[in-house]
C-alpha atoms as a PDB file:
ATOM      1  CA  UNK A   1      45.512   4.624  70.360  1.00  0.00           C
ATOM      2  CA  UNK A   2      44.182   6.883  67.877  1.00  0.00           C
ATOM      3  CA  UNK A   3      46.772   5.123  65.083  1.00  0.00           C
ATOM      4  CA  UNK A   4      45.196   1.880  66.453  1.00  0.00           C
ATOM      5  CA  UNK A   5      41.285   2.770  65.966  1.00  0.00           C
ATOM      6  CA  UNK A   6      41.921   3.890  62.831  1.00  0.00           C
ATOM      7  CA  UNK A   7      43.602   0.849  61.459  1.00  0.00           C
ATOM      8  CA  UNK A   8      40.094  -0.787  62.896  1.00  0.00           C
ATOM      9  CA  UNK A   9      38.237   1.087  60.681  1.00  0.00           C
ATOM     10  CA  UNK A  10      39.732   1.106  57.860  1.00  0.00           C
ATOM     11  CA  UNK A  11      40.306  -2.712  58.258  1.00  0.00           C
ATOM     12  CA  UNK A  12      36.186  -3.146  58.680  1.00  0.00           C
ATOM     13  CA  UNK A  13      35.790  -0.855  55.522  1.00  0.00           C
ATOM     14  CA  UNK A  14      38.022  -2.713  53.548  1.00  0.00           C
ATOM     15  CA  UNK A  15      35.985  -6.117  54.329  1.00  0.00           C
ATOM     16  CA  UNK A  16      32.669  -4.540  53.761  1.00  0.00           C
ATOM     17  CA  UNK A  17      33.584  -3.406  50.573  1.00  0.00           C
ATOM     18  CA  UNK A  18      36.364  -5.245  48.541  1.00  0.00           C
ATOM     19  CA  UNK A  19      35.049  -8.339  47.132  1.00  0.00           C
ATOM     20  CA  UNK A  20      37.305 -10.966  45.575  1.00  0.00           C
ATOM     21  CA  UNK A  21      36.593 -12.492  42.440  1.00  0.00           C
ATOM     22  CA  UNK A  22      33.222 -14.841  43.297  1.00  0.00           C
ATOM     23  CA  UNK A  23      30.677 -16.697  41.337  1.00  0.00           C
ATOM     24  CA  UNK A  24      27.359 -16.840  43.103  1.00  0.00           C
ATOM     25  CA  UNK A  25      24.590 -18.908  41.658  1.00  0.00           C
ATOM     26  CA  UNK A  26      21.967 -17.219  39.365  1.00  0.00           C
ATOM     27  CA  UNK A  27      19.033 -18.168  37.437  1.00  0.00           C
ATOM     28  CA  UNK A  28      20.844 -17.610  34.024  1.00  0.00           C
ATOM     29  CA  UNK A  29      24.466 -17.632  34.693  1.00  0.00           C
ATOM     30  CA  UNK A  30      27.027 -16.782  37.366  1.00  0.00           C
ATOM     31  CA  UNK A  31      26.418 -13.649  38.923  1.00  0.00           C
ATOM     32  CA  UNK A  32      30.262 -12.317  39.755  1.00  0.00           C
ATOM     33  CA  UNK A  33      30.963  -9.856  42.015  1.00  0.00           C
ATOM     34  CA  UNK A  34      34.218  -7.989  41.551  1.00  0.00           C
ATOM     35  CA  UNK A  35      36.059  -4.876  42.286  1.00  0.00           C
ATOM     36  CA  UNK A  36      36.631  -1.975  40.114  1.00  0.00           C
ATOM     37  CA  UNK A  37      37.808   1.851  41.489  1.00  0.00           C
ATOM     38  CA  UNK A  38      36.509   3.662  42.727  1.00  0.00           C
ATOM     39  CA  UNK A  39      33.790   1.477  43.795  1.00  0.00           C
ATOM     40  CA  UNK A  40      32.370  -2.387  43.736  1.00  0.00           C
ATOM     41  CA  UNK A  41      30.583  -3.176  40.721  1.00  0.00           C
ATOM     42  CA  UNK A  42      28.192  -6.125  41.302  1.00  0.00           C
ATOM     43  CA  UNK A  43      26.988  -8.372  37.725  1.00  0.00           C
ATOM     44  CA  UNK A  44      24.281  -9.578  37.787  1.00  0.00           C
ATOM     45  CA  UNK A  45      22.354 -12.268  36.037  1.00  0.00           C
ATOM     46  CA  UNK A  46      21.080 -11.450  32.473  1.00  0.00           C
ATOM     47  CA  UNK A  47      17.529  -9.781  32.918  1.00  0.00           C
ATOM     48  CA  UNK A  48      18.994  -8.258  36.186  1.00  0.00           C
ATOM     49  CA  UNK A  49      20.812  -5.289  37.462  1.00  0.00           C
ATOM     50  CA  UNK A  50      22.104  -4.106  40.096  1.00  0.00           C
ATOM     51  CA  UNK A  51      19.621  -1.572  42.631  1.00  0.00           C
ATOM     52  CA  UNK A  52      21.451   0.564  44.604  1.00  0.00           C
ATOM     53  CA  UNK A  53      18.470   1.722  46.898  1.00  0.00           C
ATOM     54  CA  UNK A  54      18.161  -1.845  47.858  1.00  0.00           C
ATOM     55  CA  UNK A  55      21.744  -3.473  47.069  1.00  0.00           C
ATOM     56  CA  UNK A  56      19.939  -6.136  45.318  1.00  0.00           C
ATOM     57  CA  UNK A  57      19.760  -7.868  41.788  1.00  0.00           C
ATOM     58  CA  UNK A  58      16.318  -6.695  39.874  1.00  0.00           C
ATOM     59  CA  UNK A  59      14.741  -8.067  37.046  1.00  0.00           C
ATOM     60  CA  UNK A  60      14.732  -5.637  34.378  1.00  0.00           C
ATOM     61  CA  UNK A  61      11.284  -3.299  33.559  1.00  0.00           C
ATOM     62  CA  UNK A  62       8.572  -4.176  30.359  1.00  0.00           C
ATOM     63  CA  UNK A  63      10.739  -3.126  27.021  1.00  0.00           C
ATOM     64  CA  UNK A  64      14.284  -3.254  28.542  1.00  0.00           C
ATOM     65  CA  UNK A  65      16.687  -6.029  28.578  1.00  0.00           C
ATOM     66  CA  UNK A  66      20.145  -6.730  29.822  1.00  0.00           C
ATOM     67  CA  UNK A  67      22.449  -9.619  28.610  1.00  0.00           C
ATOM     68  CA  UNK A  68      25.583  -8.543  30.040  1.00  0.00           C
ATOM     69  CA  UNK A  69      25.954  -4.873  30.643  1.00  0.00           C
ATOM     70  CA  UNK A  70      25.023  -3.117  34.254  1.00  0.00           C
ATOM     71  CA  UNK A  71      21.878  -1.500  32.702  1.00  0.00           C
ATOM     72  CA  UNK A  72      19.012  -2.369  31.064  1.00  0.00           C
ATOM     73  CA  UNK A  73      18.741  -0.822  27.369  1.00  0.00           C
ATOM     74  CA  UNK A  74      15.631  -0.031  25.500  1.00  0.00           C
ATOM     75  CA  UNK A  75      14.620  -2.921  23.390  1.00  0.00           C
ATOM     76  CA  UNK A  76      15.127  -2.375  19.458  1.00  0.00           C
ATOM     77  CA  UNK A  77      11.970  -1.719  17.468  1.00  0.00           C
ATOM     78  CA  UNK A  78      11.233  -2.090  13.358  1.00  0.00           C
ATOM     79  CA  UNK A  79      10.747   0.083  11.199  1.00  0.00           C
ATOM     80  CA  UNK A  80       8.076  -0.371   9.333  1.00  0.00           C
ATOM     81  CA  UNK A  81       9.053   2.656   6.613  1.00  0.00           C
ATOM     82  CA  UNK A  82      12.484   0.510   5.995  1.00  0.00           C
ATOM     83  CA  UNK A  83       9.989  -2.509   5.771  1.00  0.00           C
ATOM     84  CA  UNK A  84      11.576  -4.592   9.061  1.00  0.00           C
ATOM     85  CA  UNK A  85       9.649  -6.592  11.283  1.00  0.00           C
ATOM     86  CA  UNK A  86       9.792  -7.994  14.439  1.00  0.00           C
ATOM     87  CA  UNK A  87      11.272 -11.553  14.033  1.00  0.00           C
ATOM     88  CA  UNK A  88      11.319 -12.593  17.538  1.00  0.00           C
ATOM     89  CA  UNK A  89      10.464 -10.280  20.374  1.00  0.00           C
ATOM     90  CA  UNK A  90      12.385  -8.573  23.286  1.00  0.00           C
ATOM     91  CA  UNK A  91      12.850 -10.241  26.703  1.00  0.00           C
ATOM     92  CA  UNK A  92      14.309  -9.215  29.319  1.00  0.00           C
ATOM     93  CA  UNK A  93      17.658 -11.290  28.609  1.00  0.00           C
ATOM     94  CA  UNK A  94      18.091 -10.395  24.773  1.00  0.00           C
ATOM     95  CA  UNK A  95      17.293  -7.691  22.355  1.00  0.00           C
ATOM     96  CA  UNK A  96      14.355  -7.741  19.806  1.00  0.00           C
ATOM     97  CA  UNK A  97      15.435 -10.058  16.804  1.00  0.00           C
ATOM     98  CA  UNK A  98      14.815  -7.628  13.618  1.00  0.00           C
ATOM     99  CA  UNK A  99      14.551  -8.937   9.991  1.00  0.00           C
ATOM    100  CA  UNK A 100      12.610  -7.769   6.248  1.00  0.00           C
ATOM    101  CA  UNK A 101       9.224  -8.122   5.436  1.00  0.00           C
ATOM    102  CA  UNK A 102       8.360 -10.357   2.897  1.00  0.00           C
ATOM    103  CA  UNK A 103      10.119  -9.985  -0.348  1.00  0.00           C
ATOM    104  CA  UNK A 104      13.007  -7.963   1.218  1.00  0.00           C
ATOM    105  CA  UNK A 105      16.061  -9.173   2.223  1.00  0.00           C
ATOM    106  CA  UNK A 106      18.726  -8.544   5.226  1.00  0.00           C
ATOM    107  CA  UNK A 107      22.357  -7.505   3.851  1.00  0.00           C
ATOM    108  CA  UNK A 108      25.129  -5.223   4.854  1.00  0.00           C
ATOM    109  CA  UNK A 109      24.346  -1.679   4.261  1.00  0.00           C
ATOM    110  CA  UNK A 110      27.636  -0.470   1.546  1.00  0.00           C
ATOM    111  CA  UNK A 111      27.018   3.283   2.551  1.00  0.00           C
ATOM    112  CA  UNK A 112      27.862   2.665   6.647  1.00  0.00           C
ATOM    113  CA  UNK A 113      31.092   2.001   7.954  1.00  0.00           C
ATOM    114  CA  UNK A 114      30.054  -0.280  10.546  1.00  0.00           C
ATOM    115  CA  UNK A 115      29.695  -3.907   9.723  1.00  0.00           C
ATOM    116  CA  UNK A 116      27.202  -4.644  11.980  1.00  0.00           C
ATOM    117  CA  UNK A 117      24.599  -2.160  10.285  1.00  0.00           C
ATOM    118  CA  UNK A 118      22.310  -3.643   7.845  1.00  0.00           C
ATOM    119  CA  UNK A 119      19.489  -2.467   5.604  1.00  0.00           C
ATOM    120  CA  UNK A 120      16.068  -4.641   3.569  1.00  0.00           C
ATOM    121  CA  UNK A 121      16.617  -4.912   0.079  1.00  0.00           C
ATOM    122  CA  UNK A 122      13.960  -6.037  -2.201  1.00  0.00           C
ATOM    123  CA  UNK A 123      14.564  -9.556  -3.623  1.00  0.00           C
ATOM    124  CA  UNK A 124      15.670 -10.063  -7.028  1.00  0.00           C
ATOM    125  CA  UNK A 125      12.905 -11.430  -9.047  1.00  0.00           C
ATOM    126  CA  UNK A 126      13.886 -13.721 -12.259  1.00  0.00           C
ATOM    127  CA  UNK A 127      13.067 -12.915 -15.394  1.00  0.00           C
ATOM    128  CA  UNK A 128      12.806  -9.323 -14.558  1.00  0.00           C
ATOM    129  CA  UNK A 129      15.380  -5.988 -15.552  1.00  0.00           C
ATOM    130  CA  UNK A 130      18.720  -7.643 -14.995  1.00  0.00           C
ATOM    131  CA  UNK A 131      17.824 -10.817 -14.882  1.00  0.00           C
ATOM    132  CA  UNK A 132      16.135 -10.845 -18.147  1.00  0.00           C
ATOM    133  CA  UNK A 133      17.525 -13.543 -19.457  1.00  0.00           C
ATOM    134  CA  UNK A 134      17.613 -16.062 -16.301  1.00  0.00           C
ATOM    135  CA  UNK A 135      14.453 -16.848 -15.977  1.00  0.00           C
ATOM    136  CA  UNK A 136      14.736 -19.940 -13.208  1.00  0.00           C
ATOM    137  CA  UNK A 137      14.329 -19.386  -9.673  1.00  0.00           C
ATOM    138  CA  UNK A 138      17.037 -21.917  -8.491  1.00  0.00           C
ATOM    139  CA  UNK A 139      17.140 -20.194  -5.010  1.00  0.00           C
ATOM    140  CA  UNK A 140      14.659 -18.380  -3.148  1.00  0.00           C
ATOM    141  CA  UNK A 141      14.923 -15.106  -1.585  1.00  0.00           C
ATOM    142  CA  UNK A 142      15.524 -15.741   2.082  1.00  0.00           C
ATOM    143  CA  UNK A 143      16.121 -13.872   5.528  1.00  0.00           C
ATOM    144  CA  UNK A 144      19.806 -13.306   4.850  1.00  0.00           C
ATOM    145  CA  UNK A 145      20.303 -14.192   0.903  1.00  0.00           C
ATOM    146  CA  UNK A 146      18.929 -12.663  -1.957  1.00  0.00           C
ATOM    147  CA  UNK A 147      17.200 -14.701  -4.901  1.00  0.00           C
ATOM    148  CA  UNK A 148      19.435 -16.569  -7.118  1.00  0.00           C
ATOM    149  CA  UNK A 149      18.507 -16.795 -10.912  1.00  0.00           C
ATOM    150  CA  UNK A 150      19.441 -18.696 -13.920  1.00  0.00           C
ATOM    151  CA  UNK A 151      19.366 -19.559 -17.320  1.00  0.00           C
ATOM    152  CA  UNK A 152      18.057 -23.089 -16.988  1.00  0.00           C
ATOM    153  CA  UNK A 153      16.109 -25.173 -14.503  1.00  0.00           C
ATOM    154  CA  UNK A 154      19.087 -27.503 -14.805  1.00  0.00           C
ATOM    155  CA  UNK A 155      21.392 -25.705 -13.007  1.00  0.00           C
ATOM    156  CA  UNK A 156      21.772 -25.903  -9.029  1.00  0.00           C
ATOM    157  CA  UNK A 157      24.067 -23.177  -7.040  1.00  0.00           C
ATOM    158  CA  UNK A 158      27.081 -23.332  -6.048  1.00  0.00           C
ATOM    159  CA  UNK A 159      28.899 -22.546  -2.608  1.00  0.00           C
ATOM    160  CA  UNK A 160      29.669 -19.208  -3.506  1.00  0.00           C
ATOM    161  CA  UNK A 161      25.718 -18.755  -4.640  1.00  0.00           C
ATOM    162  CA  UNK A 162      26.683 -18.515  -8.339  1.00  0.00           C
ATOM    163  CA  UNK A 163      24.786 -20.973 -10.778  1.00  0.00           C
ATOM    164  CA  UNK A 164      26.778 -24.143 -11.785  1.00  0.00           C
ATOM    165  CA  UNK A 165      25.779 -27.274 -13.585  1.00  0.00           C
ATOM    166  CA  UNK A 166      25.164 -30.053 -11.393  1.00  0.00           C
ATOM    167  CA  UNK A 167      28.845 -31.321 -11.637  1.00  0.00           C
ATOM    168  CA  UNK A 168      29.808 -27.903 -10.799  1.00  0.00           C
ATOM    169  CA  UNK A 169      31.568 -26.307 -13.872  1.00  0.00           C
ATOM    170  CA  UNK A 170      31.030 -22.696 -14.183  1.00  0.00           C
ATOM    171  CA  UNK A 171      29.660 -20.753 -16.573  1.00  0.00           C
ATOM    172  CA  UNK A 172      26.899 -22.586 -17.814  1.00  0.00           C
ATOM    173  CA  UNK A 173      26.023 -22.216 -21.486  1.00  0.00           C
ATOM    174  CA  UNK A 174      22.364 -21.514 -22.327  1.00  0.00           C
ATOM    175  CA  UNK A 175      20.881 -21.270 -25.779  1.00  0.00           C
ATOM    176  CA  UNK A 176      19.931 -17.546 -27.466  1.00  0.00           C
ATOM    177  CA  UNK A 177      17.696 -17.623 -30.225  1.00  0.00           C
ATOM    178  CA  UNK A 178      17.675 -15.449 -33.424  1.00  0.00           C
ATOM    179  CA  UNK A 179      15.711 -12.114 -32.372  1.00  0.00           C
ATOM    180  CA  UNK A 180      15.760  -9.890 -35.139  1.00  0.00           C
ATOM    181  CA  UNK A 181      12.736  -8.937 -37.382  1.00  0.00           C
ATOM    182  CA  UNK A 182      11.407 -12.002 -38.857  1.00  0.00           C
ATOM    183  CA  UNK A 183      13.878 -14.305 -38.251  1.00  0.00           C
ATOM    184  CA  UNK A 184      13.774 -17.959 -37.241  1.00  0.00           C
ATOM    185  CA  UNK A 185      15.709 -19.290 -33.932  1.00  0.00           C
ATOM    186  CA  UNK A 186      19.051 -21.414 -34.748  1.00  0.00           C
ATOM    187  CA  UNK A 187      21.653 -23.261 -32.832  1.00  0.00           C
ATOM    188  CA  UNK A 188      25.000 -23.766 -32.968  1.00  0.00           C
ATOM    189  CA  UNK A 189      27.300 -25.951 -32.305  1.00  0.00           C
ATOM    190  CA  UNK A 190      27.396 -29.110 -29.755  1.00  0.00           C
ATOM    191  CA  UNK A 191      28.005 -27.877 -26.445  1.00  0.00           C
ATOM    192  CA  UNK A 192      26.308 -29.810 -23.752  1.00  0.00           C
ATOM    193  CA  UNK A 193      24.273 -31.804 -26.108  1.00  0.00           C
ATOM    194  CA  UNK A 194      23.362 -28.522 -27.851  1.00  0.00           C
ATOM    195  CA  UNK A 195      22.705 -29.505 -31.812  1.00  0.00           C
ATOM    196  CA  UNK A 196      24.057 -27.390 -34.727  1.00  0.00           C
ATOM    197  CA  UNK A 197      21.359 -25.302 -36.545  1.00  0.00           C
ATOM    198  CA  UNK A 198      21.235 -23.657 -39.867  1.00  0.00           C
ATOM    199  CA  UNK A 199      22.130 -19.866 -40.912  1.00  0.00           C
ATOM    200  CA  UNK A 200      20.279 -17.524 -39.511  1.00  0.00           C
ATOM    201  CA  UNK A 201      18.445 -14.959 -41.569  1.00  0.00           C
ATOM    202  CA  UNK A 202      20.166 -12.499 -44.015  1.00  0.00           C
ATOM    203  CA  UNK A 203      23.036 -15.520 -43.735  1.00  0.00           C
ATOM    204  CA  UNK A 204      24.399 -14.479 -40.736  1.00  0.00           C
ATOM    205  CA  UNK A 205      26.262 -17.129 -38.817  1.00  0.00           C
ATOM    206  CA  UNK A 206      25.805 -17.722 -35.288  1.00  0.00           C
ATOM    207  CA  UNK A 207      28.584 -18.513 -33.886  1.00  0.00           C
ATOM    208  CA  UNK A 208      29.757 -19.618 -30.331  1.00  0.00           C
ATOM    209  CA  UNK A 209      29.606 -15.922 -29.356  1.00  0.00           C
ATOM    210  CA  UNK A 210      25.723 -16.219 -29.737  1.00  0.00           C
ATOM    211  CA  UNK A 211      25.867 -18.415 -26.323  1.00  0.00           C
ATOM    212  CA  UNK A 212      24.712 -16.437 -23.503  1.00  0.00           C
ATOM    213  CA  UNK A 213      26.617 -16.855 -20.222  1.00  0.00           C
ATOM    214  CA  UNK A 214      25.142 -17.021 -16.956  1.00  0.00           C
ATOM    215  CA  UNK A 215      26.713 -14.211 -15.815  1.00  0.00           C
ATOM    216  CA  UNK A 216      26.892 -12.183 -18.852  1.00  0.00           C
ATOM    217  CA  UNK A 217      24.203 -12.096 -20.431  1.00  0.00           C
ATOM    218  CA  UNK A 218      24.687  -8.378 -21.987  1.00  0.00           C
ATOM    219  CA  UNK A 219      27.893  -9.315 -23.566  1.00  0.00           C
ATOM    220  CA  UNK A 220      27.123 -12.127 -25.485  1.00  0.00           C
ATOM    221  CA  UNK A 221      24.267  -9.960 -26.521  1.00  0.00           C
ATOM    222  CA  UNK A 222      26.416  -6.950 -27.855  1.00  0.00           C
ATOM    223  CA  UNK A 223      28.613  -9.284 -29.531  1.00  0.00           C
ATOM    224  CA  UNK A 224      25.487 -11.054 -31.459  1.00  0.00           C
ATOM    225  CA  UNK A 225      24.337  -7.473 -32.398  1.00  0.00           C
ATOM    226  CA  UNK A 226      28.157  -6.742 -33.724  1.00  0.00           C
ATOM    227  CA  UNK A 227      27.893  -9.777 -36.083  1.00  0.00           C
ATOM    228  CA  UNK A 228      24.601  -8.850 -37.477  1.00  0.00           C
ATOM    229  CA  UNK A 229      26.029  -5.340 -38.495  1.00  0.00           C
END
C-alpha cells in the first residue's frame, strides 16, 4: 500500500510539472513551454516573462525589453561623449536602435575583438588632409559608410566603394598641374581625351608619372618632385 500511494504521487507530480513540447498562442509569437532540469522553464512572448509569484506571462517594466531571453534587460542608451544617438527607441520587444550623430559614422571598432562592437567616426570630408587632391563628393557620408571622394565629378563608385569611371575601369586618371614657383600648368599626353601640353618650366617634361591616381595621390606626387630635381 505504501509502494502504491507513492507511485500516486509521484505520478500526479510528474503531470503537474513535465510539460511536452507545446506552442500556445501569443500576441507576438508562440509562447512554448518546455522542460529543462531541474525545473520547467516557461517562454514567453517577446515583451513578456515569466512571474513566478503569479505563474503568469508579464509584460516587461518602462526601459526593459525582452525578445527572446527569460528576462527583461535594461534597454541600451547613447552616449552622447562618443557622439551616438538614439536612432529608434526601446520597446518592450527590442533593444534601443543606436547610431552617430551627424557627420559621424558607424564602423567596426579595430581595437575590440568582438565583431559586434562598433564605434562613430567622423566622416571624411573631400578636399581636406588626405583627400587633398579628391575634391568630389561622389558619395555621402551615411549611417554605416563613410564619405567617398574623388578626383573628378565624372567618376561614380564602384561595388567595392572605390571610385571608377562610369564603365568601371579602375584607377581613374586625373590631371596635376605644374605647382612650382612661377610656373604655368601643362598636360601630357592623350589619356581619356586628355591633350598634350608644352614643357613645363625650367624644361622639365611631364611625363605620364605627373598623372595623379585616385588612390595615390602622394606617389605620383613624389615622383613629379623626383623629376624636377
Amino acid at each position: 500500500m505504501p509502494l502504491l500511494k507513492m507511485l500516486l504521487i509521484l505520478i500526479i507530480y510528474l503531470a503537474n510539472n513535465h510539460v511536452t513540447s507545446a506552442a500556445i498562442d501569443g500576441p507576438c509569437h508562440h509562447c512554448v513551454h518546455r522542460t529543462q532540469e531541474p525545473h520547467v522553464t516557461r517562454l514567453c512572448p517577446a515583451g513578456h516573462y515569466w512571474d513566478n509569484t503569479t505563474n503568469n506571462c508579464r509584460q516587461c517594466e518602462h526601459d526593459t525589453y525582452l525578445k527572446d531571453d527569460y528576462t527583461c534587460d535594461h534597454c541600451d542608451v547613447p552616449d552622447e561623449y562618443f557622439h551616438e544617438k538614439t536612432i529608434k527607441p526601446c520597446n518592450i520587444t527590442s533593444n534601443t536602435l543606436i547610431g552617430c550623430e551627424e557627420g559621424y559614422f558607424r564602423t567596426l571598432d579595430p581595437g575590440l575583438s568582438c565583431d559586434c562592437q562598433w564605434i562613430c567616426r567622423p566622416c571624411d570630408i573631400c578636399g581636406v588632409s588626405s583627400n587633398m587632391f579628391l575634391n568630389y563628393e561622389t558619395r555621402p557620408c551615411t549611417l554605416f559608410s563613410n564619405t567617398v571622394c574623388c578626383g573628378s565629378r565624372d567618376l561614380v563608385v564602384d561595388g567595392d566603394g572605390n571610385c571608377a569611371s562610369p564603365d568601371g575601369s579602375f584607377p581613374y586618371p586625373a590631371r596635376l598641374p605644374d605647382v612650382s614657383p612661377g610656373g604655368r600648368a601643362s598636360t601630357v599626353g592623350t589619356v581619356g581625351g586628355v591633350t598634350d601640353g608644352g614643357p613645363a618650366r625650367n624644361g622639365a617634361s611631364i611625363t605620364m608619372s605627373s598623372f595623379i591616381f585616385i588612390a595615390q595621390p602622394q606617389i605620383a606626387l613624389r615622383r613629379i618632385i623626383s623629376a624636377r630635381t
